[in-house]
PDB file of N, CA and C in Angstrom:
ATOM      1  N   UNK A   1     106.051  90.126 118.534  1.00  0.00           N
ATOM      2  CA  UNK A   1     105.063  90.509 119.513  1.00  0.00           C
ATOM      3  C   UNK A   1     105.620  91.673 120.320  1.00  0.00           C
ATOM      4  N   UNK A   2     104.993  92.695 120.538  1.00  0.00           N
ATOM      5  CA  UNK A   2     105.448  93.827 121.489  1.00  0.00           C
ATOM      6  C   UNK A   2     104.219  93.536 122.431  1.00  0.00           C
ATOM      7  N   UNK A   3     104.170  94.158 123.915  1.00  0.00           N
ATOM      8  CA  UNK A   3     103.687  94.216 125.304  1.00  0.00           C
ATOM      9  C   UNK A   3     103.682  95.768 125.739  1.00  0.00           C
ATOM     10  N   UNK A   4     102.802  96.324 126.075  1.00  0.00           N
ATOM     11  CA  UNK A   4     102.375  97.204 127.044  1.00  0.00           C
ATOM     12  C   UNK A   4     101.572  97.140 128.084  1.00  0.00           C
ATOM     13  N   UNK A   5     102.272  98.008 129.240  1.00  0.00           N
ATOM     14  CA  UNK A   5     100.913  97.450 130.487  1.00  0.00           C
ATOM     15  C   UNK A   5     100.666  98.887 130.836  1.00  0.00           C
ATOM     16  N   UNK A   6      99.337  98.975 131.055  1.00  0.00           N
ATOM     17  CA  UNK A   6      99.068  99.710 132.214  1.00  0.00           C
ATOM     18  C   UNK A   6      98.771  99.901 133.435  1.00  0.00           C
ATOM     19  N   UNK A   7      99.083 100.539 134.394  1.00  0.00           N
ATOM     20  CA  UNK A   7      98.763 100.226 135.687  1.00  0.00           C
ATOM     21  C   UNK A   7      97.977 101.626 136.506  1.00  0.00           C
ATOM     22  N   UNK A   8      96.875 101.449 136.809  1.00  0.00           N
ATOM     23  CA  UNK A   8      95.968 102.857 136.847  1.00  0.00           C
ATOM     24  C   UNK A   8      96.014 102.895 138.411  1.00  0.00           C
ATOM     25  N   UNK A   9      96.111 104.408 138.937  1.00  0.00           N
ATOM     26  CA  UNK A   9      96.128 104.731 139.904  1.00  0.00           C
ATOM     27  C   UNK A   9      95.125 105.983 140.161  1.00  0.00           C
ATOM     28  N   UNK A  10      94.958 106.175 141.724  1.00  0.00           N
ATOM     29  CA  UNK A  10      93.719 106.960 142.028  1.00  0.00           C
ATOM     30  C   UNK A  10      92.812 106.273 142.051  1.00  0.00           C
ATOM     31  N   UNK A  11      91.486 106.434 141.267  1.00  0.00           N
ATOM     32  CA  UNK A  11      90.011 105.979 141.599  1.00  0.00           C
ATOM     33  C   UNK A  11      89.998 104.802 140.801  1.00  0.00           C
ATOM     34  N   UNK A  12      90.781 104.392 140.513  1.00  0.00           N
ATOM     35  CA  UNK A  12      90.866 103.542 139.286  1.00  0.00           C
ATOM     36  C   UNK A  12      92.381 102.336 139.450  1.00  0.00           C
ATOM     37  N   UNK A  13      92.899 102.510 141.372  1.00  0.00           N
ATOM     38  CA  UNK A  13      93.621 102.177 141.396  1.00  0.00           C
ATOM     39  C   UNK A  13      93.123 100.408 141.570  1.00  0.00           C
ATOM     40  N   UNK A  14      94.262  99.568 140.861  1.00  0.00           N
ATOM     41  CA  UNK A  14      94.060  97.843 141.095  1.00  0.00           C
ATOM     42  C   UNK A  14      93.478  97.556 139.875  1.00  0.00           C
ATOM     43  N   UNK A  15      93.420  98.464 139.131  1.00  0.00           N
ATOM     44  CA  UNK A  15      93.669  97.872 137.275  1.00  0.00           C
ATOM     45  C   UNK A  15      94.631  97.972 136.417  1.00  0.00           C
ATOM     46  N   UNK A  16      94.352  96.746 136.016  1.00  0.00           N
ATOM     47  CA  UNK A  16      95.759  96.687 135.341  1.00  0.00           C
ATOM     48  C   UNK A  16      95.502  96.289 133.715  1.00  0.00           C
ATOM     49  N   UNK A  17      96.194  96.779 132.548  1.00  0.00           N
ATOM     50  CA  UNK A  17      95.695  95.897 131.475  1.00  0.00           C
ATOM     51  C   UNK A  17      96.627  96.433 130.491  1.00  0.00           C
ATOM     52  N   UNK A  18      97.013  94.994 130.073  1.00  0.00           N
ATOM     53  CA  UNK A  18      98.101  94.675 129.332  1.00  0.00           C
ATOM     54  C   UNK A  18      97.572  94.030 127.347  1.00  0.00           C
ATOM     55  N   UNK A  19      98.538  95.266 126.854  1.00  0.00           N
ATOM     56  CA  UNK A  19      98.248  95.361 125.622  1.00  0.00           C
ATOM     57  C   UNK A  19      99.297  94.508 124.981  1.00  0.00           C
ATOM     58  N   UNK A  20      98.722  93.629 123.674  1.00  0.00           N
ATOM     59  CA  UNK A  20      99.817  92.544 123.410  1.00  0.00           C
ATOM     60  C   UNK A  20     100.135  92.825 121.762  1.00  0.00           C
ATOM     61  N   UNK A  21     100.914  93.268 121.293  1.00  0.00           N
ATOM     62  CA  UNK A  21     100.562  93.880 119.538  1.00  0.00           C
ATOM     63  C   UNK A  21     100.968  92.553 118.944  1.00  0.00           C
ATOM     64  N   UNK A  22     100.183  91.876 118.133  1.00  0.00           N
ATOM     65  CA  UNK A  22     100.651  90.757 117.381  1.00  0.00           C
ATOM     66  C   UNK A  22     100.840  91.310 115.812  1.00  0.00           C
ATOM     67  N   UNK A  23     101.702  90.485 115.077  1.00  0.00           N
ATOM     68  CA  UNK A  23     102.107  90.768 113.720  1.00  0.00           C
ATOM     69  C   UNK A  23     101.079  90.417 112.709  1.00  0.00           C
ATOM     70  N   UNK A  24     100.266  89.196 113.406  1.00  0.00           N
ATOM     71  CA  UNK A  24      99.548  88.551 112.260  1.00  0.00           C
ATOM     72  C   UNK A  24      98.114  87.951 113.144  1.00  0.00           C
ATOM     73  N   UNK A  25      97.204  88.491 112.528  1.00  0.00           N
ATOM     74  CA  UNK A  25      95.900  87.173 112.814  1.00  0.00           C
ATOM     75  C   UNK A  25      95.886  85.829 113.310  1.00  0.00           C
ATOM     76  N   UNK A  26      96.947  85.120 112.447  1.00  0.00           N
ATOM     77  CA  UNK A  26      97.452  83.901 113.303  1.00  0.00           C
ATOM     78  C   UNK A  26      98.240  83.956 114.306  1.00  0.00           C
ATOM     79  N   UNK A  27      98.828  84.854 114.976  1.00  0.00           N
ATOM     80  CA  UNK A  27     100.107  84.850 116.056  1.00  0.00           C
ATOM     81  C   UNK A  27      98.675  85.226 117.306  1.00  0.00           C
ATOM     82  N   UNK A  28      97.944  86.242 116.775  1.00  0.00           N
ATOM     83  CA  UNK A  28      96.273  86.266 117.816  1.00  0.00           C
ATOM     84  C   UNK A  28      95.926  84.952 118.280  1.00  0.00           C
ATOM     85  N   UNK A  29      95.637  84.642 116.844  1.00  0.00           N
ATOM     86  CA  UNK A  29      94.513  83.095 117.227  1.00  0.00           C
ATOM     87  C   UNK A  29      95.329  82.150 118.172  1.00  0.00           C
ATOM     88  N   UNK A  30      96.435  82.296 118.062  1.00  0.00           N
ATOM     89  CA  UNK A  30      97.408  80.581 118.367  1.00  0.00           C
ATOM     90  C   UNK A  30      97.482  81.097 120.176  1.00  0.00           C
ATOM     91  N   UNK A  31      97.681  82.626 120.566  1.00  0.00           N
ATOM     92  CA  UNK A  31      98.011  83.310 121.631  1.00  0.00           C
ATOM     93  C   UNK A  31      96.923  82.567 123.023  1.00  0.00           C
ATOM     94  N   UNK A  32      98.020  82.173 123.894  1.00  0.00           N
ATOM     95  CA  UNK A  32      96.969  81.606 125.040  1.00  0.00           C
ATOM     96  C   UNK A  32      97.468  82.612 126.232  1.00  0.00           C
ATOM     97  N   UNK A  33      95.754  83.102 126.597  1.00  0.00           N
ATOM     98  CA  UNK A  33      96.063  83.968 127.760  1.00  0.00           C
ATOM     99  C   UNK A  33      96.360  83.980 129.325  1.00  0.00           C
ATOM    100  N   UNK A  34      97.537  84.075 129.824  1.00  0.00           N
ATOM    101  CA  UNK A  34      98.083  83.404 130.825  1.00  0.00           C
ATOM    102  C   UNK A  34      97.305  83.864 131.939  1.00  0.00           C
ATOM    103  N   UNK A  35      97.847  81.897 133.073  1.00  0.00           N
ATOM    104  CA  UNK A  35      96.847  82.298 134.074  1.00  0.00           C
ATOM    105  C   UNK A  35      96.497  83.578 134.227  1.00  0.00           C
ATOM    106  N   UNK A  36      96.896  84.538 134.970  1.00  0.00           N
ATOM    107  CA  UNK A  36      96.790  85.763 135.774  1.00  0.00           C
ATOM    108  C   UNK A  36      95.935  86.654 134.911  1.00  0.00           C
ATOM    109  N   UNK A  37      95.555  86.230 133.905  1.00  0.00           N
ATOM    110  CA  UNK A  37      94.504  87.800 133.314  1.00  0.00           C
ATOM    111  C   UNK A  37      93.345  86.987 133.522  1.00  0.00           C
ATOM    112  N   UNK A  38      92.609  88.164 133.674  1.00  0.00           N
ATOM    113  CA  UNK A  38      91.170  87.678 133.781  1.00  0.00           C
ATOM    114  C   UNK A  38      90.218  87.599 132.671  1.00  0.00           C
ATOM    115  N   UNK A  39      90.154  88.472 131.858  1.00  0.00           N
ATOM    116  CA  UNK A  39      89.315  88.815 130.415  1.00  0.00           C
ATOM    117  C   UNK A  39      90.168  89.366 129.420  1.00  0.00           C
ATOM    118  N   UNK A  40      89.635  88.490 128.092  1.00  0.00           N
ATOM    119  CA  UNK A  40      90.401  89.189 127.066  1.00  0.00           C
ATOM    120  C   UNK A  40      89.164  90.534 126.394  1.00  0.00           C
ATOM    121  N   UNK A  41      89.752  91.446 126.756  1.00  0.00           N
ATOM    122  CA  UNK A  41      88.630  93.145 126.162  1.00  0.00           C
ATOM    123  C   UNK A  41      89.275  93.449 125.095  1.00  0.00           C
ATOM    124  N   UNK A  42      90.150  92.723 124.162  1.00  0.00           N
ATOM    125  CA  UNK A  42      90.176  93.137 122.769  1.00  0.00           C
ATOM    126  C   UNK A  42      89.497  94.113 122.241  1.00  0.00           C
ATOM    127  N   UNK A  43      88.306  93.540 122.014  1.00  0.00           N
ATOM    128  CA  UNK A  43      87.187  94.442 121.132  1.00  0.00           C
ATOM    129  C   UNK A  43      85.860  94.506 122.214  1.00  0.00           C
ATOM    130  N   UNK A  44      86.209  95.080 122.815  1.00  0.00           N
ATOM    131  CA  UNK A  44      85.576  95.931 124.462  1.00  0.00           C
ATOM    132  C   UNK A  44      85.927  97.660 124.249  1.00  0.00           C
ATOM    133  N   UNK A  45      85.128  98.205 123.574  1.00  0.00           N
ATOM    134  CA  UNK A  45      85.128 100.046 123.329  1.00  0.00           C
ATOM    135  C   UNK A  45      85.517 100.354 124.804  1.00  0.00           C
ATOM    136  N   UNK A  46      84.776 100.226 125.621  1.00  0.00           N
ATOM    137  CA  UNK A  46      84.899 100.622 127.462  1.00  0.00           C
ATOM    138  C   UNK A  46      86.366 100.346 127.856  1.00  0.00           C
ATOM    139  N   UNK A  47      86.818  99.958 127.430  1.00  0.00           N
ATOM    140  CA  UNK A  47      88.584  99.112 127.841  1.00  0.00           C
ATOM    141  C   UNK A  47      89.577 100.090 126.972  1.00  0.00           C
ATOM    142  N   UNK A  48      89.136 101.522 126.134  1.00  0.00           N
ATOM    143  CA  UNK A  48      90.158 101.808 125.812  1.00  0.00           C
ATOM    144  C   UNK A  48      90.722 103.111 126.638  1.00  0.00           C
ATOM    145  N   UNK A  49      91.422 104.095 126.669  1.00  0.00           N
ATOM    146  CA  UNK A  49      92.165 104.873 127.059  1.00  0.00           C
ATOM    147  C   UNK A  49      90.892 105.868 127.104  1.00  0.00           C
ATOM    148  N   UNK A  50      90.194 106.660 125.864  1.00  0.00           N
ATOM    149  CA  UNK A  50      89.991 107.131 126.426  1.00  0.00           C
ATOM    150  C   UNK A  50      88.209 107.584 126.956  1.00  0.00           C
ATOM    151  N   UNK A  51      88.081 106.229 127.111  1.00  0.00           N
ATOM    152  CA  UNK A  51      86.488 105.664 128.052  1.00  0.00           C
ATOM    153  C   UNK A  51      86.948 106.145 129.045  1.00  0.00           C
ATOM    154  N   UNK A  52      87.939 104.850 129.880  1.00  0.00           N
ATOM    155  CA  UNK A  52      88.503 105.139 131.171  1.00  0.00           C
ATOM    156  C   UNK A  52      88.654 106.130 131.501  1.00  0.00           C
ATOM    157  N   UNK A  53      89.505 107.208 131.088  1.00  0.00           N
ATOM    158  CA  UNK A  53      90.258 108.650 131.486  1.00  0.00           C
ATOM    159  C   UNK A  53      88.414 109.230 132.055  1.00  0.00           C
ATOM    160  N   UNK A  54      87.866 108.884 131.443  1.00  0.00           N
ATOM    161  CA  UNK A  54      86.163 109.593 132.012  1.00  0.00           C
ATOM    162  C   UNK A  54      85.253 108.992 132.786  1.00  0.00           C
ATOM    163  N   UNK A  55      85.055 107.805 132.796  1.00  0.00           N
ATOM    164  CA  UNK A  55      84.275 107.190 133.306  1.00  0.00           C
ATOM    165  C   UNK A  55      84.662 107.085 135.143  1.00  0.00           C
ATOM    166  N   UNK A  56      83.282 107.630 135.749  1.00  0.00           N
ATOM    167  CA  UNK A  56      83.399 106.907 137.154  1.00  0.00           C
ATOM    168  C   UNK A  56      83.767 105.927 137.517  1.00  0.00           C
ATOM    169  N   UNK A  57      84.419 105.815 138.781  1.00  0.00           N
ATOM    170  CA  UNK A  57      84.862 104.469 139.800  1.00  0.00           C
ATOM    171  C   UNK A  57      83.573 103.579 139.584  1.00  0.00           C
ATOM    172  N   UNK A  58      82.268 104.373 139.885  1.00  0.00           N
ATOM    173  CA  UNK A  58      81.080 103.272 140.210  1.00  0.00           C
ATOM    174  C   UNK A  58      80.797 102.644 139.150  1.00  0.00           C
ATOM    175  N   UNK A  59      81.228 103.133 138.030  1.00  0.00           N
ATOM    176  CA  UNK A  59      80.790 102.339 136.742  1.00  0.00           C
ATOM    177  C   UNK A  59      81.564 101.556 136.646  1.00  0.00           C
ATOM    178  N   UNK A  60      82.877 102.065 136.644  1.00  0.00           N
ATOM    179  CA  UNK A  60      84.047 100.933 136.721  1.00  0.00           C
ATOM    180  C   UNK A  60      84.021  99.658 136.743  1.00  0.00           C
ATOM    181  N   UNK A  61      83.318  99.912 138.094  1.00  0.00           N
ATOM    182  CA  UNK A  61      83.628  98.643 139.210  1.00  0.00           C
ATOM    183  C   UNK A  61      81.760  97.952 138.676  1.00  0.00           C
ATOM    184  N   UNK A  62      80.758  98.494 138.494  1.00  0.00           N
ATOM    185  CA  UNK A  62      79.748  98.244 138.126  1.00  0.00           C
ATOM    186  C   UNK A  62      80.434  97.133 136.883  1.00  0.00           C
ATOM    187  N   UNK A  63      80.636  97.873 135.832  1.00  0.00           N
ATOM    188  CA  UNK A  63      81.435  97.452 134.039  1.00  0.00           C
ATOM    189  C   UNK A  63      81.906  95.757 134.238  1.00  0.00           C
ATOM    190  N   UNK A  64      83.084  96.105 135.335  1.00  0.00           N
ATOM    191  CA  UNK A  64      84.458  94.893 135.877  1.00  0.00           C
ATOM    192  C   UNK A  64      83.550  94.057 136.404  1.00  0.00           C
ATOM    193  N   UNK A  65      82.713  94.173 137.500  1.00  0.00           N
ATOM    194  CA  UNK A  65      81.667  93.311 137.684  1.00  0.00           C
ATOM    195  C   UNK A  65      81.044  92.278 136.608  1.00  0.00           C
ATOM    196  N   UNK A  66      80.215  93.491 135.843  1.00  0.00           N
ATOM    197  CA  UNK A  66      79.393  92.490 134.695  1.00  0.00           C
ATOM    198  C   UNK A  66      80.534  91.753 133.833  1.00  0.00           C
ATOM    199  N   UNK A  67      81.449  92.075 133.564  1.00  0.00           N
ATOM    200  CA  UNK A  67      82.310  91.642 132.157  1.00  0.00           C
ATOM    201  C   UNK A  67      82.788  90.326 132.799  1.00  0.00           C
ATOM    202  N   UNK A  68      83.064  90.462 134.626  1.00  0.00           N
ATOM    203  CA  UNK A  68      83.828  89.074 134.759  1.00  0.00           C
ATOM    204  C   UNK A  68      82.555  88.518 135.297  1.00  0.00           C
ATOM    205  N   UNK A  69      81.466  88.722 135.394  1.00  0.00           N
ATOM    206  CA  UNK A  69      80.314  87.763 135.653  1.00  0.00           C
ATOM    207  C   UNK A  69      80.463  87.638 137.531  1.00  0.00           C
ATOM    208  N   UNK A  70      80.703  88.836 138.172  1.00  0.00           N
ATOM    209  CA  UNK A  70      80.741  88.914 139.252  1.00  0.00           C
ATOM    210  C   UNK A  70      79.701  89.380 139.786  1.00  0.00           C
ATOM    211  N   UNK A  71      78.609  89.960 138.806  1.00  0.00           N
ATOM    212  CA  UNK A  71      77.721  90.919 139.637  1.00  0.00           C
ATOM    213  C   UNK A  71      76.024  90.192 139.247  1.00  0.00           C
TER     214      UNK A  71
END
Protein backbone atom coordinates (compact mmCIF):
# COMPACT_ATOMS: atom_id res chain seq x y z
CA UNK A 1 0.00 0.00 0.00
CA UNK A 2 1.51 3.51 -0.69
CA UNK A 3 -0.39 6.95 0.85
CA UNK A 4 -0.51 10.41 -0.46
CA UNK A 5 -2.15 13.42 1.05
CA UNK A 6 -3.06 16.51 -0.01
CA UNK A 7 -3.55 19.49 1.81
CA UNK A 8 -5.08 22.58 -0.24
CA UNK A 9 -4.53 26.02 0.61
CA UNK A 10 -6.01 29.50 -0.39
CA UNK A 11 -9.69 29.28 -1.52
CA UNK A 12 -9.67 25.84 -1.12
CA UNK A 13 -8.05 26.00 2.23
CA UNK A 14 -9.47 22.93 5.00
CA UNK A 15 -9.32 20.18 2.33
CA UNK A 16 -7.71 17.57 2.66
CA UNK A 17 -7.61 14.20 0.62
CA UNK A 18 -5.71 11.35 0.96
CA UNK A 19 -4.81 8.99 -1.84
CA UNK A 20 -4.33 5.23 -0.85
CA UNK A 21 -2.60 3.05 -3.95
CA UNK A 22 -3.58 -0.56 -3.31
CA UNK A 23 -1.81 -3.58 -5.13
CA UNK A 24 -4.86 -5.57 -5.68
CA UNK A 25 -8.78 -5.32 -5.88
CA UNK A 26 -8.85 -7.34 -2.84
CA UNK A 27 -6.41 -5.20 -0.59
CA UNK A 28 -9.47 -2.23 -1.88
CA UNK A 29 -12.32 -4.34 -0.92
CA UNK A 30 -10.94 -5.66 2.59
CA UNK A 31 -9.65 -1.61 3.21
CA UNK A 32 -11.74 0.06 6.12
CA UNK A 33 -11.89 3.77 6.02
CA UNK A 34 -10.71 5.30 9.19
CA UNK A 35 -12.70 7.26 11.53
CA UNK A 36 -11.49 10.75 10.39
CA UNK A 37 -12.36 10.65 6.56
CA UNK A 38 -15.46 11.58 5.62
CA UNK A 39 -16.21 10.16 1.94
CA UNK A 40 -14.65 7.68 -0.05
CA UNK A 41 -14.44 9.87 -3.89
CA UNK A 42 -12.63 7.03 -5.49
CA UNK A 43 -14.55 7.23 -8.59
CA UNK A 44 -15.78 10.98 -8.01
CA UNK A 45 -14.28 12.84 -11.58
CA UNK A 46 -14.77 16.33 -9.34
CA UNK A 47 -12.16 14.93 -6.66
CA UNK A 48 -9.34 14.82 -9.09
CA UNK A 49 -6.40 17.30 -9.45
CA UNK A 50 -7.30 18.70 -12.18
CA UNK A 51 -11.27 19.67 -11.57
CA UNK A 52 -10.08 21.26 -8.39
CA UNK A 53 -7.06 23.38 -9.75
CA UNK A 54 -10.39 25.18 -11.64
CA UNK A 55 -13.27 24.99 -10.00
CA UNK A 56 -14.66 27.86 -7.65
CA UNK A 57 -14.72 27.99 -3.77
CA UNK A 58 -18.67 28.28 -4.24
CA UNK A 59 -18.89 25.16 -6.02
CA UNK A 60 -16.57 23.61 -3.83
CA UNK A 61 -18.23 24.09 -0.90
CA UNK A 62 -21.74 23.79 -2.89
CA UNK A 63 -20.05 19.91 -4.38
CA UNK A 64 -18.66 19.06 -0.33
CA UNK A 65 -22.07 19.95 0.76
CA UNK A 66 -24.08 17.64 -1.57
CA UNK A 67 -21.50 14.63 -1.53
CA UNK A 68 -21.57 14.65 2.43
CA UNK A 69 -25.39 15.17 2.46
CA UNK A 70 -24.97 18.50 4.24
CA UNK A 71 -26.87 20.66 2.00
Amino acid sequence: MSYGVDVFEGPHSGLVLAEIGFETADEYERFQMPDFALADVTTDAFFTGGELATVPETTLRRVLNERLGRG
